[in-house]
C-alpha atoms as a PDB file:
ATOM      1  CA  UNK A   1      12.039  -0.103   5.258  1.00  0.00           C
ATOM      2  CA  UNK A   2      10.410  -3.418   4.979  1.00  0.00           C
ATOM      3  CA  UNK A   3      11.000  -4.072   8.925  1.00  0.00           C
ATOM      4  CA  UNK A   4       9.510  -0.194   9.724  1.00  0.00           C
ATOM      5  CA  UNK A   5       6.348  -1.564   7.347  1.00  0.00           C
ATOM      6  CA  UNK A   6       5.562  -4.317   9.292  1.00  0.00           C
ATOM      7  CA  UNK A   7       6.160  -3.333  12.705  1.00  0.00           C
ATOM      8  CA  UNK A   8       4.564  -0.172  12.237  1.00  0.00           C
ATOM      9  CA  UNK A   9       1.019  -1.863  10.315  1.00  0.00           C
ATOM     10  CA  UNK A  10       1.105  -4.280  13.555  1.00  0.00           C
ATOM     11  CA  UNK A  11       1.454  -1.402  15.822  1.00  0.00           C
ATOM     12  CA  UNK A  12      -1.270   0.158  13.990  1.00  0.00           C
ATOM     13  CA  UNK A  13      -3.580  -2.477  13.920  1.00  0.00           C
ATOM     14  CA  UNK A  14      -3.598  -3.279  17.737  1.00  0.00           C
ATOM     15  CA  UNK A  15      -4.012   0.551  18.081  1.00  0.00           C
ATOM     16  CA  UNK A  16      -7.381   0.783  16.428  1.00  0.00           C
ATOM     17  CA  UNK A  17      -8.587  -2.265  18.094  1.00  0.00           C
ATOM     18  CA  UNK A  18      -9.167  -0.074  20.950  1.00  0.00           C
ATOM     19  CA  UNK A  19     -11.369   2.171  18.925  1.00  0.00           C
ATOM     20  CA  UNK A  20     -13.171  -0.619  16.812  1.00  0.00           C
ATOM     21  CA  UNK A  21     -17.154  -1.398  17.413  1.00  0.00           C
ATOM     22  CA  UNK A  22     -17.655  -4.936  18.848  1.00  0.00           C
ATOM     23  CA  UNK A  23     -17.613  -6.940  15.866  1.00  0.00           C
ATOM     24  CA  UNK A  24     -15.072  -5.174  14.000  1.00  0.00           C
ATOM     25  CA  UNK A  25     -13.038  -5.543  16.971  1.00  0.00           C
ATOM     26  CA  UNK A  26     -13.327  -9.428  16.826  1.00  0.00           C
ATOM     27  CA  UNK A  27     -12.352  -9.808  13.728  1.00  0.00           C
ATOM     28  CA  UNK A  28      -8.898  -7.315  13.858  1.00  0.00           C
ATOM     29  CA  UNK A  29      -8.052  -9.150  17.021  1.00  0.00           C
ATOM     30  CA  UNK A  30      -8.353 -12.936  15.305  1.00  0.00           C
ATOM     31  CA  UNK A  31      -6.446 -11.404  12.472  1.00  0.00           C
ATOM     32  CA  UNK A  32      -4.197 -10.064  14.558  1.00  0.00           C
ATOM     33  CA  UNK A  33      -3.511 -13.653  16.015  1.00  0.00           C
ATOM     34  CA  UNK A  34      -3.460 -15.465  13.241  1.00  0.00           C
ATOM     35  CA  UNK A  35      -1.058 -18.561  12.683  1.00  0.00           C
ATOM     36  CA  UNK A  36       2.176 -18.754  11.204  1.00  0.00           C
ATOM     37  CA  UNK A  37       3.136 -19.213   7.871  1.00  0.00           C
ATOM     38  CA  UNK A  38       5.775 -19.677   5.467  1.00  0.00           C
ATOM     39  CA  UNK A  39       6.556 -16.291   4.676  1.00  0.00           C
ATOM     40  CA  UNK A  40       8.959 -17.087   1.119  1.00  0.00           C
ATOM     41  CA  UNK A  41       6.581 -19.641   0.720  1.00  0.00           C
ATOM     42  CA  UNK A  42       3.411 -17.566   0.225  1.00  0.00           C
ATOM     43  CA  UNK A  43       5.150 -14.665  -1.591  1.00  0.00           C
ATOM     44  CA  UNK A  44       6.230 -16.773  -4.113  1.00  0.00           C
ATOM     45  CA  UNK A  45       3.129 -18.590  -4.414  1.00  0.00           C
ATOM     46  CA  UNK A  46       1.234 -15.420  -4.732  1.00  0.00           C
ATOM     47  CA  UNK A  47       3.926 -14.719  -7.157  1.00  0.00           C
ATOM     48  CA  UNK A  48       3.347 -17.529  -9.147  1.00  0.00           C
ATOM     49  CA  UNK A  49      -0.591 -17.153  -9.340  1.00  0.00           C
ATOM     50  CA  UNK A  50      -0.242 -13.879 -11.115  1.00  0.00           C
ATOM     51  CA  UNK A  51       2.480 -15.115 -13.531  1.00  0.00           C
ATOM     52  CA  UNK A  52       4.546 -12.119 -12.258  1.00  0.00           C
ATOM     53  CA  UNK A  53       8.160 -13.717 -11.792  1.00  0.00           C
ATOM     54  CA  UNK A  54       9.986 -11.105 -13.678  1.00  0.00           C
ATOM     55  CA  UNK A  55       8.203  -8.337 -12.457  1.00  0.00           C
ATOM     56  CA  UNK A  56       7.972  -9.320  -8.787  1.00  0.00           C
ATOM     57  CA  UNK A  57      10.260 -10.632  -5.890  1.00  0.00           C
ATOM     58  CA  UNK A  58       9.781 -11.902  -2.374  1.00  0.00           C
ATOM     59  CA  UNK A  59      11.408  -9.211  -0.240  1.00  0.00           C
ATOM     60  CA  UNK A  60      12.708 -10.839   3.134  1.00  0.00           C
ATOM     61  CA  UNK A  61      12.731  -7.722   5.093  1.00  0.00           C
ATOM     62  CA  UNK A  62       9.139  -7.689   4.986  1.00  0.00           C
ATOM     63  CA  UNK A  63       8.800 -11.250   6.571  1.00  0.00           C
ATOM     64  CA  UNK A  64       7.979 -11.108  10.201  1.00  0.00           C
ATOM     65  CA  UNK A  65       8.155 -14.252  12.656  1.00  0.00           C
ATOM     66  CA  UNK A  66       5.750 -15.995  10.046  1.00  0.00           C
ATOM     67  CA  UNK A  67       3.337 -13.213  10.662  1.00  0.00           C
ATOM     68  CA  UNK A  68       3.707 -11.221   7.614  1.00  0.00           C
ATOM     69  CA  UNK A  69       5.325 -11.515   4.427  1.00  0.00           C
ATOM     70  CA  UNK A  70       6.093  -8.875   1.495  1.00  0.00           C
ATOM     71  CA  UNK A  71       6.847  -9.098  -2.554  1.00  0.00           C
ATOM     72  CA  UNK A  72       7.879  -5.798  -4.384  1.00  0.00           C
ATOM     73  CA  UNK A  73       7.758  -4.598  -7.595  1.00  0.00           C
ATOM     74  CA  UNK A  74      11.446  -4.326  -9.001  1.00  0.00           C
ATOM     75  CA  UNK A  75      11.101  -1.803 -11.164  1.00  0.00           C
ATOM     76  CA  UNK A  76       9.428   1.123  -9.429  1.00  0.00           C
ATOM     77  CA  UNK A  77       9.754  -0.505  -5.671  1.00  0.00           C
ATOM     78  CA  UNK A  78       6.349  -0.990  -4.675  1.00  0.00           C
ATOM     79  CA  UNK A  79       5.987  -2.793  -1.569  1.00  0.00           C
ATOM     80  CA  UNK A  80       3.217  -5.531  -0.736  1.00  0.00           C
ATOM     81  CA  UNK A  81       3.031  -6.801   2.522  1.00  0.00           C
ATOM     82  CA  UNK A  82       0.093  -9.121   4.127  1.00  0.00           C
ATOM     83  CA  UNK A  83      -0.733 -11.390   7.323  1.00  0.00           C
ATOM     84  CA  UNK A  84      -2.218 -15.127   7.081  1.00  0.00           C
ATOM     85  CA  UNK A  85      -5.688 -14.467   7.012  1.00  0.00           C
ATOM     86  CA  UNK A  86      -5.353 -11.800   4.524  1.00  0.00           C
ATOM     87  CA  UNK A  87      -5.907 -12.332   1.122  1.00  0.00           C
ATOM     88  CA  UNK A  88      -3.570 -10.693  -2.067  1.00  0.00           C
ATOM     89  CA  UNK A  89      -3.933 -10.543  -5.798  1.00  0.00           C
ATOM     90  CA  UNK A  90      -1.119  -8.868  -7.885  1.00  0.00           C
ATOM     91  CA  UNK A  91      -2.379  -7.018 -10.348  1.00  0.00           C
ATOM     92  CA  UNK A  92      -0.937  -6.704 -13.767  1.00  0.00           C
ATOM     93  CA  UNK A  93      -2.507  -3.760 -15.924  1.00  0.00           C
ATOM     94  CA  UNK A  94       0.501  -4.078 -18.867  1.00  0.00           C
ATOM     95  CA  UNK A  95       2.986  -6.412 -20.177  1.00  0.00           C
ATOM     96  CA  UNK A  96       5.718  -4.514 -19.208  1.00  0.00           C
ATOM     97  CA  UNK A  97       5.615  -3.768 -15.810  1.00  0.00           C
ATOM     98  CA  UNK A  98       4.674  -0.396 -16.086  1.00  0.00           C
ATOM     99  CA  UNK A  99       1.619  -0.152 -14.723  1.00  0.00           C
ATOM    100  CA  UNK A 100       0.806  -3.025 -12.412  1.00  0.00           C
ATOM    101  CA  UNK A 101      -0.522  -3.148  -8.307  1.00  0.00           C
ATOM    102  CA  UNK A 102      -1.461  -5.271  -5.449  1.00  0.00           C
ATOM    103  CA  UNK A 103      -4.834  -5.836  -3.547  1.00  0.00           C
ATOM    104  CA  UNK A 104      -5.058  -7.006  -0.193  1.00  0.00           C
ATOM    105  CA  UNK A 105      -8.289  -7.663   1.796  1.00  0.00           C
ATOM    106  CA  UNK A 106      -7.787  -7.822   5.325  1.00  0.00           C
ATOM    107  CA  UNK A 107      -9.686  -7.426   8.829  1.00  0.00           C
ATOM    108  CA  UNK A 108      -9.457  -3.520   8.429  1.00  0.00           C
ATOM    109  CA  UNK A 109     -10.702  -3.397   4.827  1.00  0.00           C
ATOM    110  CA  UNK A 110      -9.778  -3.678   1.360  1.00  0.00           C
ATOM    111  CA  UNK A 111      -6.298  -1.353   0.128  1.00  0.00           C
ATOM    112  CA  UNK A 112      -5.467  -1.602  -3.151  1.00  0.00           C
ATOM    113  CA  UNK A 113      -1.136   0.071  -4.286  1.00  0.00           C
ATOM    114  CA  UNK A 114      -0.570   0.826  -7.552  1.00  0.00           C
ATOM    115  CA  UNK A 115       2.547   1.933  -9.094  1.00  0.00           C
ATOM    116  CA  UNK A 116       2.537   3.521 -13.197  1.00  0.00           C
ATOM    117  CA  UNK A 117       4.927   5.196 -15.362  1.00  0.00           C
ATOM    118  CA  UNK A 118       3.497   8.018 -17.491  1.00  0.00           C
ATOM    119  CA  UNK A 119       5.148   9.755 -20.064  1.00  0.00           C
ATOM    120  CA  UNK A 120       5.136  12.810 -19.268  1.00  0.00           C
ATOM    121  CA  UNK A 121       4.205  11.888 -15.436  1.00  0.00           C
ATOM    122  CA  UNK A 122       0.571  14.113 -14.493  1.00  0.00           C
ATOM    123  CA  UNK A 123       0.691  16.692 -12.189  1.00  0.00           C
ATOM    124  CA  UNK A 124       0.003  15.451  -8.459  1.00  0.00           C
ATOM    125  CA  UNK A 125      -3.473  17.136  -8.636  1.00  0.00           C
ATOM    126  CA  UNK A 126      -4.310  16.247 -11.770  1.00  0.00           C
ATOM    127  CA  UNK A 127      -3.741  12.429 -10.635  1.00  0.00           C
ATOM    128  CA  UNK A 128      -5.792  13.399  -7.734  1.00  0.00           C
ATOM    129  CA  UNK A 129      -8.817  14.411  -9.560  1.00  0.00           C
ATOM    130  CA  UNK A 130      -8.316  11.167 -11.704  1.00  0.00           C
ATOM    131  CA  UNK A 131      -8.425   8.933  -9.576  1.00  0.00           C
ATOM    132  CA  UNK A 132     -11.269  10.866  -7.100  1.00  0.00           C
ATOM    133  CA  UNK A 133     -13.090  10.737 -10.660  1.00  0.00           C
ATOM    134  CA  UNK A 134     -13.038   7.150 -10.895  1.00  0.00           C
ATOM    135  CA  UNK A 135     -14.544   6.329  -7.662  1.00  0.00           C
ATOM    136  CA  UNK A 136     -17.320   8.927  -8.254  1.00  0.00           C
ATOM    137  CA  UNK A 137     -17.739   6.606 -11.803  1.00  0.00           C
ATOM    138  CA  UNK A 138     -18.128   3.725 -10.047  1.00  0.00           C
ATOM    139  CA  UNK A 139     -19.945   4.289  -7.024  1.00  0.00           C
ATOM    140  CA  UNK A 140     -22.638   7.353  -8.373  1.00  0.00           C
ATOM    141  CA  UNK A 141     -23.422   8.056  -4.441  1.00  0.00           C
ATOM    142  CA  UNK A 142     -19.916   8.714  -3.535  1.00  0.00           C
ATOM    143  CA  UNK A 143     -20.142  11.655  -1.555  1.00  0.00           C
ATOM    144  CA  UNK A 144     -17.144  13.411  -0.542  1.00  0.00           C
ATOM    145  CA  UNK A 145     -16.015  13.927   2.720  1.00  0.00           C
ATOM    146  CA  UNK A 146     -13.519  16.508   5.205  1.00  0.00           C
ATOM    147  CA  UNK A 147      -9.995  14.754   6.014  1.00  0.00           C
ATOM    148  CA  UNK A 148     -10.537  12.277   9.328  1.00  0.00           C
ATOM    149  CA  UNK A 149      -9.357  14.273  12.209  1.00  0.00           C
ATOM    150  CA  UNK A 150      -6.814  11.164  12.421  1.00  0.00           C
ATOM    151  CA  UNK A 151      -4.540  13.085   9.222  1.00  0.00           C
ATOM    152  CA  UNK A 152      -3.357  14.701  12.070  1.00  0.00           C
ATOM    153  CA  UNK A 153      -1.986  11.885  13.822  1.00  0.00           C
ATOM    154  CA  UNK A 154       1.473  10.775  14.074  1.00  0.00           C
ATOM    155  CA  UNK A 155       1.352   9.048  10.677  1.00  0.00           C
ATOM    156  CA  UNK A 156       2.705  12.668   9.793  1.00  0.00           C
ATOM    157  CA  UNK A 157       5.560  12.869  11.211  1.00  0.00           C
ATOM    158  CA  UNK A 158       6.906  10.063   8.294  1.00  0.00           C
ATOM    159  CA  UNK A 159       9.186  11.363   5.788  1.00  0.00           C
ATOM    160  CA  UNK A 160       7.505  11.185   2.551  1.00  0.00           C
ATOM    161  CA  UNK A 161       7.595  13.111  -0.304  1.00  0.00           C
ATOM    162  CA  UNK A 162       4.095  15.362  -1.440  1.00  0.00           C
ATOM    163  CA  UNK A 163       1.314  13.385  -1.596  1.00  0.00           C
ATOM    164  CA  UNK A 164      -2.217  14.137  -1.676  1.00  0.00           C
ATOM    165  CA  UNK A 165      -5.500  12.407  -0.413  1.00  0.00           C
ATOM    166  CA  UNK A 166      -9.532  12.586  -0.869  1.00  0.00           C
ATOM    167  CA  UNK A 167     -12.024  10.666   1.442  1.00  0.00           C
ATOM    168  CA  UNK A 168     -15.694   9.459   0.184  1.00  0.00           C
ATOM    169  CA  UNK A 169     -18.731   7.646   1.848  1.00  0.00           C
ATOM    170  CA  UNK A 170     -20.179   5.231   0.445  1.00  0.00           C
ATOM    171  CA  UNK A 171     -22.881   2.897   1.117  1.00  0.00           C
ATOM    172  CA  UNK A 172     -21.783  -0.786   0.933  1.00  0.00           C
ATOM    173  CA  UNK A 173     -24.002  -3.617  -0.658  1.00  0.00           C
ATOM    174  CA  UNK A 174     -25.653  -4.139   2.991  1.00  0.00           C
ATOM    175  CA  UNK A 175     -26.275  -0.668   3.387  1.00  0.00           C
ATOM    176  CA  UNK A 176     -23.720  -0.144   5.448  1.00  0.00           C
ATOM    177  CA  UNK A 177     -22.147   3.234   5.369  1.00  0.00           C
ATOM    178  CA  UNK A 178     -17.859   2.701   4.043  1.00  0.00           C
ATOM    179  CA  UNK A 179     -15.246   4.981   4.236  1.00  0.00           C
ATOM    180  CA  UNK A 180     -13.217   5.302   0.783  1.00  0.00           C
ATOM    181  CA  UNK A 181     -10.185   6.529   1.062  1.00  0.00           C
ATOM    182  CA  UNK A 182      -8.212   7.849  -2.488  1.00  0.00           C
ATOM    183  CA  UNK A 183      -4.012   8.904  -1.836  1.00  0.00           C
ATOM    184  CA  UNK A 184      -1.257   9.426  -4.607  1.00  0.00           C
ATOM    185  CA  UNK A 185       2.123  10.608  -5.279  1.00  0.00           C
ATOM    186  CA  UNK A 186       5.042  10.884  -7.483  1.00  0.00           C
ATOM    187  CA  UNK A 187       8.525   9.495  -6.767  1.00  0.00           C
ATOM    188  CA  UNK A 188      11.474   8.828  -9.130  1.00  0.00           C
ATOM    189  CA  UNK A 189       8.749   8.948 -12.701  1.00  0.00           C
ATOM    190  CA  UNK A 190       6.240   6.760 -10.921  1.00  0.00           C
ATOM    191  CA  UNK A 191       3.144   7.017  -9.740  1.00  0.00           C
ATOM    192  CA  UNK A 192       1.763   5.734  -7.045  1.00  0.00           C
ATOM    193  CA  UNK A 193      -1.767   4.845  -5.652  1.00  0.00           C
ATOM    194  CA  UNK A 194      -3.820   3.701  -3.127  1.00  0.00           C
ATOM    195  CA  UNK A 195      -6.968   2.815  -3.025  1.00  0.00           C
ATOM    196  CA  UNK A 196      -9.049   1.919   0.279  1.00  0.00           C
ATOM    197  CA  UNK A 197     -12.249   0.517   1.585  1.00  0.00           C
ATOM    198  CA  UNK A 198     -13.638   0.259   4.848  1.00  0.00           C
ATOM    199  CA  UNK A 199     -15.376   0.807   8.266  1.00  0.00           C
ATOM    200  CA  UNK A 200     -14.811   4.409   9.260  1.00  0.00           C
ATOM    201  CA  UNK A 201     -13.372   3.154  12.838  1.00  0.00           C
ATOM    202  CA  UNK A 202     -10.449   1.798  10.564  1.00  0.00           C
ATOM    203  CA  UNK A 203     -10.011   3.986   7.930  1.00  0.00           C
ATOM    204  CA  UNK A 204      -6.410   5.182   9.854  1.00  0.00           C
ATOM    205  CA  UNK A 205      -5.073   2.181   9.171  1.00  0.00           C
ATOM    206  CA  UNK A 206      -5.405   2.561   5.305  1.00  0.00           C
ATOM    207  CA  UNK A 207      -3.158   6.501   5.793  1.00  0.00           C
ATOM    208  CA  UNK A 208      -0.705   4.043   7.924  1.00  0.00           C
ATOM    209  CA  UNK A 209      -0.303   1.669   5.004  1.00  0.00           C
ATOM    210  CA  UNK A 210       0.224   4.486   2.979  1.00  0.00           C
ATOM    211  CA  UNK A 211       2.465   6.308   5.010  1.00  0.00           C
ATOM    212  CA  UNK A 212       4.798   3.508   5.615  1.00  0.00           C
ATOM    213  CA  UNK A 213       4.730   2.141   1.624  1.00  0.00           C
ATOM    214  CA  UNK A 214       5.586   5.396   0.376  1.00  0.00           C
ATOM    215  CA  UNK A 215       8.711   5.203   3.108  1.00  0.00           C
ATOM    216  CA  UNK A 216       9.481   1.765   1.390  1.00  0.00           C
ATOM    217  CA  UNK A 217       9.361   2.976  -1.785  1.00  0.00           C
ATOM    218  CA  UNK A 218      11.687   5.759  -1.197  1.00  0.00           C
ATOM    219  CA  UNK A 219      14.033   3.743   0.712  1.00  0.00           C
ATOM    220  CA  UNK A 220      14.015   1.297  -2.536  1.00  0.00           C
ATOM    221  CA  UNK A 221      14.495   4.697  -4.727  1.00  0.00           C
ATOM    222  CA  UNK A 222      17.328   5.830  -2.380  1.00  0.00           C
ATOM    223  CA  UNK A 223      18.820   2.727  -2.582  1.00  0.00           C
ATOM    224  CA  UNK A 224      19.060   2.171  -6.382  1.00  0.00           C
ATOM    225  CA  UNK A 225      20.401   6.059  -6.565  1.00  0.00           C
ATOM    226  CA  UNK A 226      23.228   4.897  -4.412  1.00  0.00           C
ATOM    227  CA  UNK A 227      24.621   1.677  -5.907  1.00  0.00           C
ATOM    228  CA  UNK A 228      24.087   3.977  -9.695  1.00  0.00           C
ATOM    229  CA  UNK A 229      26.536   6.634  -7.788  1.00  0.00           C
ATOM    230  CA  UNK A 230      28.647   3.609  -6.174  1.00  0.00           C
ATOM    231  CA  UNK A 231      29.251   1.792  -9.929  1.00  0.00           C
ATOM    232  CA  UNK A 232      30.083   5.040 -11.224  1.00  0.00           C
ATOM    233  CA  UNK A 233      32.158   5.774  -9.000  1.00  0.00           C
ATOM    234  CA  UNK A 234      33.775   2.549  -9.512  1.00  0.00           C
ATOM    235  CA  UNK A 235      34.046   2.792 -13.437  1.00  0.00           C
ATOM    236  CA  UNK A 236      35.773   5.934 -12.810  1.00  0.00           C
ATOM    237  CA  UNK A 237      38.553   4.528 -10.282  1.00  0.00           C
ATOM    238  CA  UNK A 238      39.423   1.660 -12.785  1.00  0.00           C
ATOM    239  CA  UNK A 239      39.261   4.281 -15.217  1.00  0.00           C
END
C-alpha cells in the first residue's frame, strides 16, 4: 500500500496543478520537482527528532526514486509519507504509543494523521462531532461548509472502511479565506484522524491523502491478521 500512497499523492498533486491559481500553482509545481533525497535517511532522522524509535519505523515501500519517503506507526499502522521540500513533525500525545500522529506541511497545505486507542472506541459520529468541535474551539469563525463537489471524484472508488468528513472556512492570519477539512474512522480499535488546512483549489488533495492512508492502514491491519492466522496455523501443525 505504501507504493499505491505515493504514486497516487503524485498523481494527485500534478492533477490539481491544472486547477491551482497562479501562485499556488508555482509553488505545487517546484514542490513537485524537488531534489532527491535520502529517503531511509530522512525517515530516520525525522525519527530520531521526535525520540520515537520504538514507536516508529522507516517503511521502504513508501520511498520513491528519492522523491518521497514514509515512517509508520507499528502499532496501529499509520502511514506518514512526505516529499523534500515538505516538512514533518511526529507527534507523540502519550508514552505509550497510543495516541500519537504526524504533521506534514507541504505546497498543498498543512494535513495532520492521527491514530488513538480508546477504551471503549467512540462511535464514528460521536468522533466526528469531537473533532468538528475542536476546530470550532479554536478558530471561533469556523463556519461550516457543504462537501466539495470533488467527494464525488474518483477518490471514492478506494476501498475503505466507513469514514466520515466535515469541511469549514476559515479565514487565515492574512485574511485569506482556508479550507479546513476534518475526516475520521475506526479500524481494528483505532482511531484515526485527519486534520487539513488549505487553499480551497487544493483541498482534494487532503480527501486523496486520506483516501490512500486509510488503504495503508488497512493493508497493515490485513497484514498482521494474516501472519496471527499463519502462526496459528503453524502452532497447530507442530501440535
Amino acid at each position: 500500500m505504501g507504493v499505491l500512497l505515493i504514486r497516487n499523492l503524485v498523481a494527485a498533486g500534478a492533477a490539481l496543478l491544472a486547477l491551482a491559481a497562479p501562485s499556488a500553482h508555482a509553488q505545487a509545481e517546484a514542490a513537485l520537482a524537488a531534489p532527491v533525497f535520502d529517503a531511509e535517511a530522512t525517515a530516520l532522522a525525522a525519527i530520531s527528532a521526535a525520540e520515537a524509535e520504538h514507536l516508529f519505523v522507516f517503511d521502504g515501500s513508501a520511498a520513491r526514486d528519492g522523491h518521497f519517503t514514509g515512517v509508520r506507526h507499528s502499532a496501529s499502522g499509520l502511514l506518514c509519507g512526505w516529499g523534500p521540500r515538505d516538512t514533518i513533525a511526529l507527534l507523540i500525545f502519550a508514552a505509550d504509543g497510543e495516541d500519537v500522529g504526524c504533521s506534514i506541511a507541504s505546497a498543498f497545505g498543512v494535513h495532520t494523521l492521527y491514530a488513538t486507542r480508546h477504551t471503549p472506541a467512540p462511535r464514528l459520529e460521536d468522533a466526528l462531532a469531537g473533532a468538528a468541535a475542536a476546530i470550532v474551539t479554536r478558530y471561533p469563525d469556523a463556519r461550516p461548509i457543504e462537501t466539495p463537489p470533488h467527494r464525488a471524484a474518483a477518490w471514492r472508488s478506494y476501498a475503505a472502511p466507513e469514514n466520515a468528513s466535515a469541511y469549514f472556512e476559515i479565514t487565515g492570519a492574512d485574511g485569506e479565506p482556508l479550507v479546513m477539512a476534518v475526516s475520521v474512522a475506526q479500524i481494528g480499535g483505532w482511531t484515526y484522524k485527519l486534520r487539513y488546512t488549505g487553499q480551497a483549489e487544493f483541498a482534494a488533495y487532503a480527501d486523496m491523502v486520506w483516501a490512500v492512508s486509510l488503504g495503508a492502514i488497512v493493508g497493515a491491519h490485513d497484514a498482521e491478521r494474516f501472519a496471527r492466522a499463519a502462526s496459528s496455523a503453524h502452532a497447530s501443525r507442530i501440535d
